[in-house]
Protein backbone atom coordinates (compact mmCIF):
# COMPACT_ATOMS: atom_id res chain seq x y z
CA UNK A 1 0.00 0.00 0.00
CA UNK A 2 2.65 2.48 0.74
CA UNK A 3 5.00 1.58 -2.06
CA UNK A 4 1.56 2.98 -4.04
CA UNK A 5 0.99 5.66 -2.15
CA UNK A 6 1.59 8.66 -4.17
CA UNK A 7 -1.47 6.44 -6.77
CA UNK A 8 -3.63 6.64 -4.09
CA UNK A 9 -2.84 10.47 -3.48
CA UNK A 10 -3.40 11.29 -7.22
CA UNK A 11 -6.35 9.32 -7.04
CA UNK A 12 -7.69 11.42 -4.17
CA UNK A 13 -6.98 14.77 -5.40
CA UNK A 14 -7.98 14.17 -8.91
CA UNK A 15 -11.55 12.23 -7.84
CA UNK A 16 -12.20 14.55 -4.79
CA UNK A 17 -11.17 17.85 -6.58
CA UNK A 18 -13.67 16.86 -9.70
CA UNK A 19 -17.12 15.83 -7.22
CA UNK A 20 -16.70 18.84 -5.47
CA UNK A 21 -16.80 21.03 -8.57
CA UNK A 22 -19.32 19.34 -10.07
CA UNK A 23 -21.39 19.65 -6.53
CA UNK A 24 -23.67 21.99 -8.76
CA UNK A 25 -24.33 19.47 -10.97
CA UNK A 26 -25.76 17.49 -8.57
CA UNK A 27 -27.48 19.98 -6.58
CA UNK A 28 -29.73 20.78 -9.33
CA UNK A 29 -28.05 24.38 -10.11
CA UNK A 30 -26.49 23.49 -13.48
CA UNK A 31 -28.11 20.91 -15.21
CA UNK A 32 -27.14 19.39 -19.00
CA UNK A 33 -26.67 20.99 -21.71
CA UNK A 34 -26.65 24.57 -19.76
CA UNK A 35 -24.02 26.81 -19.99
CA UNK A 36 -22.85 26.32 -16.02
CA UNK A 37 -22.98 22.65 -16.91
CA UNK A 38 -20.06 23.22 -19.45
CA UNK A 39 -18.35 25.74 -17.43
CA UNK A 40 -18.46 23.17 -14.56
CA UNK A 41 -17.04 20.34 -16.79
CA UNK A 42 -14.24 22.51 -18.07
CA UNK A 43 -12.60 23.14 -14.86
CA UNK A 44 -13.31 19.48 -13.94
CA UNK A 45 -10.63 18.92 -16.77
CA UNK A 46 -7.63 20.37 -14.29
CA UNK A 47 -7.69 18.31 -11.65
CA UNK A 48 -5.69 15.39 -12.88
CA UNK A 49 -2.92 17.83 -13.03
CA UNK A 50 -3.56 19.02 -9.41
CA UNK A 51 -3.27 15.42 -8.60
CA UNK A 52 0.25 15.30 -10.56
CA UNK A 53 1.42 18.83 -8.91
CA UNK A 54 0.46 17.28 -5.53
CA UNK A 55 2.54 14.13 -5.63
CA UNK A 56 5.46 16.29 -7.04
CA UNK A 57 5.02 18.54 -3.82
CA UNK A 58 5.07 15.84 -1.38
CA UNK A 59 6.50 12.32 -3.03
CA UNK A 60 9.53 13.77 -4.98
CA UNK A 61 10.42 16.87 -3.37
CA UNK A 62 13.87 16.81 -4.05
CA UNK A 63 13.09 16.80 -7.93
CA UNK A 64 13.41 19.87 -9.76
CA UNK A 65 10.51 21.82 -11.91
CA UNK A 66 12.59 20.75 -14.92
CA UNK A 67 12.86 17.49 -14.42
CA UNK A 68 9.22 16.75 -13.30
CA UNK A 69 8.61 18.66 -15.86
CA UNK A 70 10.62 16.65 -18.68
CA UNK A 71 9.81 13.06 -16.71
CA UNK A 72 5.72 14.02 -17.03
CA UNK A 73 5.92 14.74 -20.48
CA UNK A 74 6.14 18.66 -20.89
CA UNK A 75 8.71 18.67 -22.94
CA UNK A 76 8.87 17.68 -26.41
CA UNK A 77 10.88 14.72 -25.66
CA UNK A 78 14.23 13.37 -27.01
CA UNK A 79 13.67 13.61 -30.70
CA UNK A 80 11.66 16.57 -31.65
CA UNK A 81 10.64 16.00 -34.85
CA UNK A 82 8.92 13.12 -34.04
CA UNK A 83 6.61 14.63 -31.81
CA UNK A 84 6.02 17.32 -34.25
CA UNK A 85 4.78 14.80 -36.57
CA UNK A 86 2.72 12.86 -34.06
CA UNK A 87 1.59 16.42 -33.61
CA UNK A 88 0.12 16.64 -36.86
CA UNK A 89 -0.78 13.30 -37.44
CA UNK A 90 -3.59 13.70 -34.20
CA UNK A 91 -4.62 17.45 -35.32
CA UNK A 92 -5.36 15.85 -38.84
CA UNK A 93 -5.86 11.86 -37.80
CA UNK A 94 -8.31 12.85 -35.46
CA UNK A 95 -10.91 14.26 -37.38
CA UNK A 96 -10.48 12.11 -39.91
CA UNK A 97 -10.94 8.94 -37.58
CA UNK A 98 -14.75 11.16 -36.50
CA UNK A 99 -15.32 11.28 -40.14
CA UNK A 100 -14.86 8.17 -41.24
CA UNK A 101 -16.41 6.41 -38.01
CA UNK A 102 -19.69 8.48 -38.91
CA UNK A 103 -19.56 7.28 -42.28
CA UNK A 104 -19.08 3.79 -41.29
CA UNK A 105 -21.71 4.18 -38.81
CA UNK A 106 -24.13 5.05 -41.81
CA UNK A 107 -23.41 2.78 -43.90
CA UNK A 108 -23.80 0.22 -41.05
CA UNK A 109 -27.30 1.37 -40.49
CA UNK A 110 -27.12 2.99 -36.86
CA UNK A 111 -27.26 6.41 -38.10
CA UNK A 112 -28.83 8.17 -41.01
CA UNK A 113 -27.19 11.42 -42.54
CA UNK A 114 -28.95 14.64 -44.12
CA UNK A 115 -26.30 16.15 -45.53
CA UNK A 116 -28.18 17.70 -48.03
CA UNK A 117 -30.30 18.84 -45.84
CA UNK A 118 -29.06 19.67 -42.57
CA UNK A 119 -32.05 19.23 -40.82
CA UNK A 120 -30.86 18.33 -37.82
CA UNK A 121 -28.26 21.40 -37.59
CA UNK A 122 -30.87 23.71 -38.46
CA UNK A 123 -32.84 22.37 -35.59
CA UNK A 124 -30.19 22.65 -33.32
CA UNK A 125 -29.63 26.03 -34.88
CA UNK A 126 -33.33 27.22 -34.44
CA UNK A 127 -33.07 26.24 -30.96
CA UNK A 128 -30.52 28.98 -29.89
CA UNK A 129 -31.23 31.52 -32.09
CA UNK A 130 -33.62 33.68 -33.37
CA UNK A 131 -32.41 33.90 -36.90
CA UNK A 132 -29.30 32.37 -38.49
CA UNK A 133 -27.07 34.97 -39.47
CA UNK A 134 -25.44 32.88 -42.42
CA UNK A 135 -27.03 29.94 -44.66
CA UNK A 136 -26.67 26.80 -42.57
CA UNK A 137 -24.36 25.18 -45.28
CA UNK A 138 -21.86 27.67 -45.16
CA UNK A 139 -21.92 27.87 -41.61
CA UNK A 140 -21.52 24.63 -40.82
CA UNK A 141 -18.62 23.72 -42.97
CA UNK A 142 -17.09 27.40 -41.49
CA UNK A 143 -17.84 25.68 -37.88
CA UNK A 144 -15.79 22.56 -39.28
CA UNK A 145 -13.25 24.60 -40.66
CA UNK A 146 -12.99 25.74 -36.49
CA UNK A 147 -13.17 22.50 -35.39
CA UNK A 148 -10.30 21.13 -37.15
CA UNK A 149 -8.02 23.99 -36.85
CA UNK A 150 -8.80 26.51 -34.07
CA UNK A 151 -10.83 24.57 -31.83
CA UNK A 152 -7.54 22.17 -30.88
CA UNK A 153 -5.62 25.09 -30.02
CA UNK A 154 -8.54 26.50 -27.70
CA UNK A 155 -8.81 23.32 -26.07
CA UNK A 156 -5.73 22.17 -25.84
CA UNK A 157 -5.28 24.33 -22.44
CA UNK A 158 -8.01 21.95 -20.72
CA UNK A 159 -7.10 18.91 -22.67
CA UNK A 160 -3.49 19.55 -20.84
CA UNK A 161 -5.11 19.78 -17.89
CA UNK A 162 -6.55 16.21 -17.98
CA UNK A 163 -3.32 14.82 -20.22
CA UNK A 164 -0.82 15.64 -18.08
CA UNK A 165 -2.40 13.69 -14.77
CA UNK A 166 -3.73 10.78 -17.39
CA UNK A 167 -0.58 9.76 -19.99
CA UNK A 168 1.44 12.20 -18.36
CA UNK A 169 2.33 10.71 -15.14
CA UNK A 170 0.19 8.50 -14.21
CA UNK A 171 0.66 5.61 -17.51
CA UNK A 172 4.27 6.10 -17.26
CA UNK A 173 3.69 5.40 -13.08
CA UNK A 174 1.60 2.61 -13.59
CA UNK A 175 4.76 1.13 -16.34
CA UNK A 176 7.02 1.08 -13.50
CA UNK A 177 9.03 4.77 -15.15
CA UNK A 178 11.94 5.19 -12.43
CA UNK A 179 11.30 9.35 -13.21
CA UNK A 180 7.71 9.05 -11.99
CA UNK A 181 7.60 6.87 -9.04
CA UNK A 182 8.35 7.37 -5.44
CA UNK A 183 11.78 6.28 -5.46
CA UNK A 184 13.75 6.21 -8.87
CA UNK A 185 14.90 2.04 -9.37
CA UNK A 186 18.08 1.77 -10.70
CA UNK A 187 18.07 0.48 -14.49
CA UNK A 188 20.59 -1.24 -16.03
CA UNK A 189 21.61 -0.13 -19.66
CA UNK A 190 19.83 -1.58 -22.67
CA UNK A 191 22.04 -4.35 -24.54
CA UNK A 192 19.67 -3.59 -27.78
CA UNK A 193 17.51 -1.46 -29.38
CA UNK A 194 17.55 2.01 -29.01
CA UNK A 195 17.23 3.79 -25.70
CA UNK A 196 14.69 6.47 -24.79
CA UNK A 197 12.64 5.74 -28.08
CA UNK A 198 10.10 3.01 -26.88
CA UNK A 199 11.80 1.02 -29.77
CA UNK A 200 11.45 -3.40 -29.05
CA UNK A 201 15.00 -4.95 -28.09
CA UNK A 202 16.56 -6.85 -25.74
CA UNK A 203 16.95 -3.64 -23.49
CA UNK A 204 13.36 -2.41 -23.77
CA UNK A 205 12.15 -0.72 -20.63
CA UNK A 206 10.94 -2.05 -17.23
CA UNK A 207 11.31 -2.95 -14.09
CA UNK A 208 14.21 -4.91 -12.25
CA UNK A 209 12.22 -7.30 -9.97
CA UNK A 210 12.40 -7.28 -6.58
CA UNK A 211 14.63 -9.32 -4.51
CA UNK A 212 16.64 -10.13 -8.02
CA UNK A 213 18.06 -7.52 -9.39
CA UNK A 214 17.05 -8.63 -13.15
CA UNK A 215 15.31 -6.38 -15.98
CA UNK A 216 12.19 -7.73 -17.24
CA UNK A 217 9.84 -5.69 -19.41
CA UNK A 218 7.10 -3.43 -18.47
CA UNK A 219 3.81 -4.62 -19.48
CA UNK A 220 2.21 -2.70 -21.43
CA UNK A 221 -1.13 -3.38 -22.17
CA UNK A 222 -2.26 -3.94 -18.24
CA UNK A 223 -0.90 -0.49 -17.84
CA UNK A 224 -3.09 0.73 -20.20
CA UNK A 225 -6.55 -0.53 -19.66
CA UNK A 226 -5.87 0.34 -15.96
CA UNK A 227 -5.53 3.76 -16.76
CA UNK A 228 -8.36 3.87 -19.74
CA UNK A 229 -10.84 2.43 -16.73
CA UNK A 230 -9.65 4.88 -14.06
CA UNK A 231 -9.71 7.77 -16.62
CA UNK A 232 -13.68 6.74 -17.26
CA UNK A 233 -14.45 6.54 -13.94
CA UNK A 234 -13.10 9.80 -13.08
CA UNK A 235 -15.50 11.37 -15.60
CA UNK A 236 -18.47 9.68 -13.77
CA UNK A 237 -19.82 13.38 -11.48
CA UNK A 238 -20.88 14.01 -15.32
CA UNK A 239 -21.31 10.82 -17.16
CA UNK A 240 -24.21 9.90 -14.37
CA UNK A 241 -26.19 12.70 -15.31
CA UNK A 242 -26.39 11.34 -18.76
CA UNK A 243 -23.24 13.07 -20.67
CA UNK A 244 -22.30 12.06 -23.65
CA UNK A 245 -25.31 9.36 -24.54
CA UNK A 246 -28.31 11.37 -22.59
CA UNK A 247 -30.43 8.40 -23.16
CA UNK A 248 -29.08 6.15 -21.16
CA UNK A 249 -28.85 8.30 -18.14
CA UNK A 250 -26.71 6.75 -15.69
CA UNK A 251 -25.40 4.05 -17.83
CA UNK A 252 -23.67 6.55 -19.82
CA UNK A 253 -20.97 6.52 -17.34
CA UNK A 254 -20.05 2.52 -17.80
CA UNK A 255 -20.38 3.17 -21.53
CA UNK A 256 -17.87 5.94 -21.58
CA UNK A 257 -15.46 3.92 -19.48
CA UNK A 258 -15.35 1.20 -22.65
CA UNK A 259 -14.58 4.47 -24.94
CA UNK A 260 -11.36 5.57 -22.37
CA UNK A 261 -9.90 2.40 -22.22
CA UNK A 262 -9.89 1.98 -26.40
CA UNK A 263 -9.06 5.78 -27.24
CA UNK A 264 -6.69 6.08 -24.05
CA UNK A 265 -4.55 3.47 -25.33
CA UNK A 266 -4.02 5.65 -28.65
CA UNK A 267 -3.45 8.52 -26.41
CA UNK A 268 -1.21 5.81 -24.86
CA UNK A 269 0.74 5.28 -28.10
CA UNK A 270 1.52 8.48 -28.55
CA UNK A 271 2.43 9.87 -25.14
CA UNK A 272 4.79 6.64 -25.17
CA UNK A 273 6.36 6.70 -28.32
CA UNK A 274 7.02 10.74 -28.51
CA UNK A 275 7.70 10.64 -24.14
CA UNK A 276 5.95 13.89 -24.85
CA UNK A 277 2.52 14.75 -23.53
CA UNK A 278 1.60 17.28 -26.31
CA UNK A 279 0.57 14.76 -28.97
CA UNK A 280 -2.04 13.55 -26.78
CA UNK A 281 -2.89 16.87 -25.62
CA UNK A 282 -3.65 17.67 -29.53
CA UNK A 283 -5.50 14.56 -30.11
CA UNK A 284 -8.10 14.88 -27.20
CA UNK A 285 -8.50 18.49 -27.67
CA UNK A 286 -9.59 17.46 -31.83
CA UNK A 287 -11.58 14.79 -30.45
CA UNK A 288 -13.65 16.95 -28.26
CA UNK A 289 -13.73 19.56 -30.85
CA UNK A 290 -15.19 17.23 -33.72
CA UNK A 291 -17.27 14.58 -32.10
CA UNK A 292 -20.61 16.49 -31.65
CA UNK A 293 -20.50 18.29 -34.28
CA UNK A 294 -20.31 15.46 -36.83
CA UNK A 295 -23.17 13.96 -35.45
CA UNK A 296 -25.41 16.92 -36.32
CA UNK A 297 -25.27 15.72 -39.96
CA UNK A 298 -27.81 13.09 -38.78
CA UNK A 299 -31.49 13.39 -40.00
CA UNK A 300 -33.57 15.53 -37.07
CA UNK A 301 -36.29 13.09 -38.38
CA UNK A 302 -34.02 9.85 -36.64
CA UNK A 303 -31.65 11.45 -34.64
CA UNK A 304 -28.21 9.36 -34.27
CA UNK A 305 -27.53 7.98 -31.06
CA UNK A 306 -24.15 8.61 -29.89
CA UNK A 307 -24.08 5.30 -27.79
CA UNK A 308 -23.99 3.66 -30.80
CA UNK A 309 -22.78 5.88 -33.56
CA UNK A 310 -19.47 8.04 -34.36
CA UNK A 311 -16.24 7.65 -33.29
CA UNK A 312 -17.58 7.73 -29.50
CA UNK A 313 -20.38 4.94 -30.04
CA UNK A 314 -19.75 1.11 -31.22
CA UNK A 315 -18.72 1.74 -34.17
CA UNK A 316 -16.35 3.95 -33.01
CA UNK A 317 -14.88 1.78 -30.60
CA UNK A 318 -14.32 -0.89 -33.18
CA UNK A 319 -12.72 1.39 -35.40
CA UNK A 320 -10.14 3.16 -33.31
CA UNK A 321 -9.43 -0.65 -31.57
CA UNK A 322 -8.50 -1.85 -35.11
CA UNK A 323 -6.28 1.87 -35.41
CA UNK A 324 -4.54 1.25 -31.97
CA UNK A 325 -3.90 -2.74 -32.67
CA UNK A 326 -2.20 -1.60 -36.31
CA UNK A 327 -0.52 1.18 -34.15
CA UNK A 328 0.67 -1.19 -31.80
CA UNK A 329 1.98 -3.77 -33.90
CA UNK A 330 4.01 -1.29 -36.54
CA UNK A 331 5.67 0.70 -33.90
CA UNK A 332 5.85 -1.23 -30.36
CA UNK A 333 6.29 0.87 -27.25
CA UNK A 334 7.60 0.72 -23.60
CA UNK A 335 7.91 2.24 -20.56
CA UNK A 336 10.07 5.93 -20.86
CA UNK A 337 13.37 5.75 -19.44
């Protein structure tokens, strides 16, 4: 228990901090959809990174600002260029991955599209304002246009907040990273492969066990559902009230815990294989910037329903499982060192 104990005191601060902001919620003072309700959720999205500045303040108080910082994932990691282009592979990935998992979802059957028609845009539309200042066409593919380029930058600041406790420290933690845990484990060099790059050898990262003093591998994949079920379950002082699939009400919040665990572990991929945070950062503030939004190309007649279609429904799931398998199996990652 106390080897884990800086877990357990991210854990607290992260959970605690995000029920009592969302104390509103449940009081009745900002329900769905309102503009408190967002508001609310937005500041929810900083306390993973309270939770990280918390067990830098009292578990590794002899490590500097710049090395937490570089250990967490702040920086842009050994080999710059390849973060830059996970960079823009999630700004541009992203929303094509929303794009094609509607698509897929339509031609699937779970959602139909009126793309001619808009309808269900122009009802969403008509139900905040009076009179639409530009034809819905044009300003719908203008609102893309923000979604895909501006929107990531906007969000990005909250997206941080939430990356930074999530694939920032606490993946690498769970992997067994000497730089994040309590008390860095001496590692002994890597006989193959290339060090620091999450490249496969016979020196990829790990742990030395206890009590023998030999390397063996961190495991991955445990690692990484463990934090895509924790990550769901910390959304849960919103996902009970119905966000994200508002039909299921309080189911919504097991349902969203299946989409963490599959999109966490590409959020995973690329925190691990850059040892930069940033490409994550970009690729959950696109996600949150395109997901509703493609949905309102559904017919108002049958609206979709997200538990089921885009790239947060099924069909979503299945798609961005068969992305992070492929991802996986090209270019394998470890623990950072």
């Amino acid at each position: 228990m106390r080897r884990h104990a800086d877990v357990w005191l991210f854990l607290l601060v992260a959970f605690a901090a995000s029920w009592l902001i969302a104390l509103p919620v449940w009081l009745g003072a900002a329900p769905l959809g309102a503009a408190a309700f967002q508001i609310l959720g937005i500041l929810i999205m900083f306390t993973p990174s309270l939770g990280v500045l918390a067990v830098w303040l009292t578990r590794r108080r002899g490590t500097t600002a710049r090395q937490w910082a570089r250990a967490t994932g702040l920086t842009f990691g050994p080999r710059r260029g390849r973060t830059v282009a996970l960079l823009a592979a999630a700004l541009l990935g992203v929303p094509l991955l929303v794009a094609v998992a509607l698509l897929v979802s339509a031609a699937v059957g779970v959602v139909r599209l009126d793309v001619a028609g808009l309808s269900l845009y122009r009802a969403q539309l008509a139900a905040v304002l009076d009179q639409v200042p530009l034809d819905p066409g044009v300003l719908y593919a203008v609102q893309v246009v923000q979604a895909v380029l501006l929107a990531p930058i906007l969000n990005a600041i909250p997206a941080l907040g939430e990356e930074w406790g999530w694939r920032g420290w606490l993946l690498p933690r769970l992997l067994g990273d000497p730089a994040v845990s309590p008390t860095p484990a001496a590692v002994s060099p890597p006989a193959a492969g290339e060090p620091g790059t999450g490249e496969s050898g016979a020196g990829e990262s790990g742990a030395v066990e206890p009590g023998t003093g030999e390397w063996r591998p961190a495991r991955v994949w445990p690692a990484l559902v463990l934090s895509g079920v924790i990550w769901g379950l910390w959304h849960a002082p919103l996902t009970l009230k119905g966000y994200n699939y508002p039909a299921l009400g309080a189911w919504a919040a097991v349902l969203f815990v299946g989409f963490c665990v599959i999109f966490g572990a590409l959020l995973g991929w690329v925190r691990l294989r850059s040892r930069s945070v940033w490409p994550a950062v970009a690729a959950h503030a696109s996600v949150n910037a395109t997901t509703g939004l493609a949905l309102l190309l559904g017919d108002a007649a049958d609206p979709p329903n997200p538990a089921l279609a885009g790239i947060s429904g099924i069909v979503g799931w299945v798609l961005l499982a068969a992305v992070v398998l492929v991802a996986y199996r090209l270019r394998p990652v470890t623990v950072p060192r």
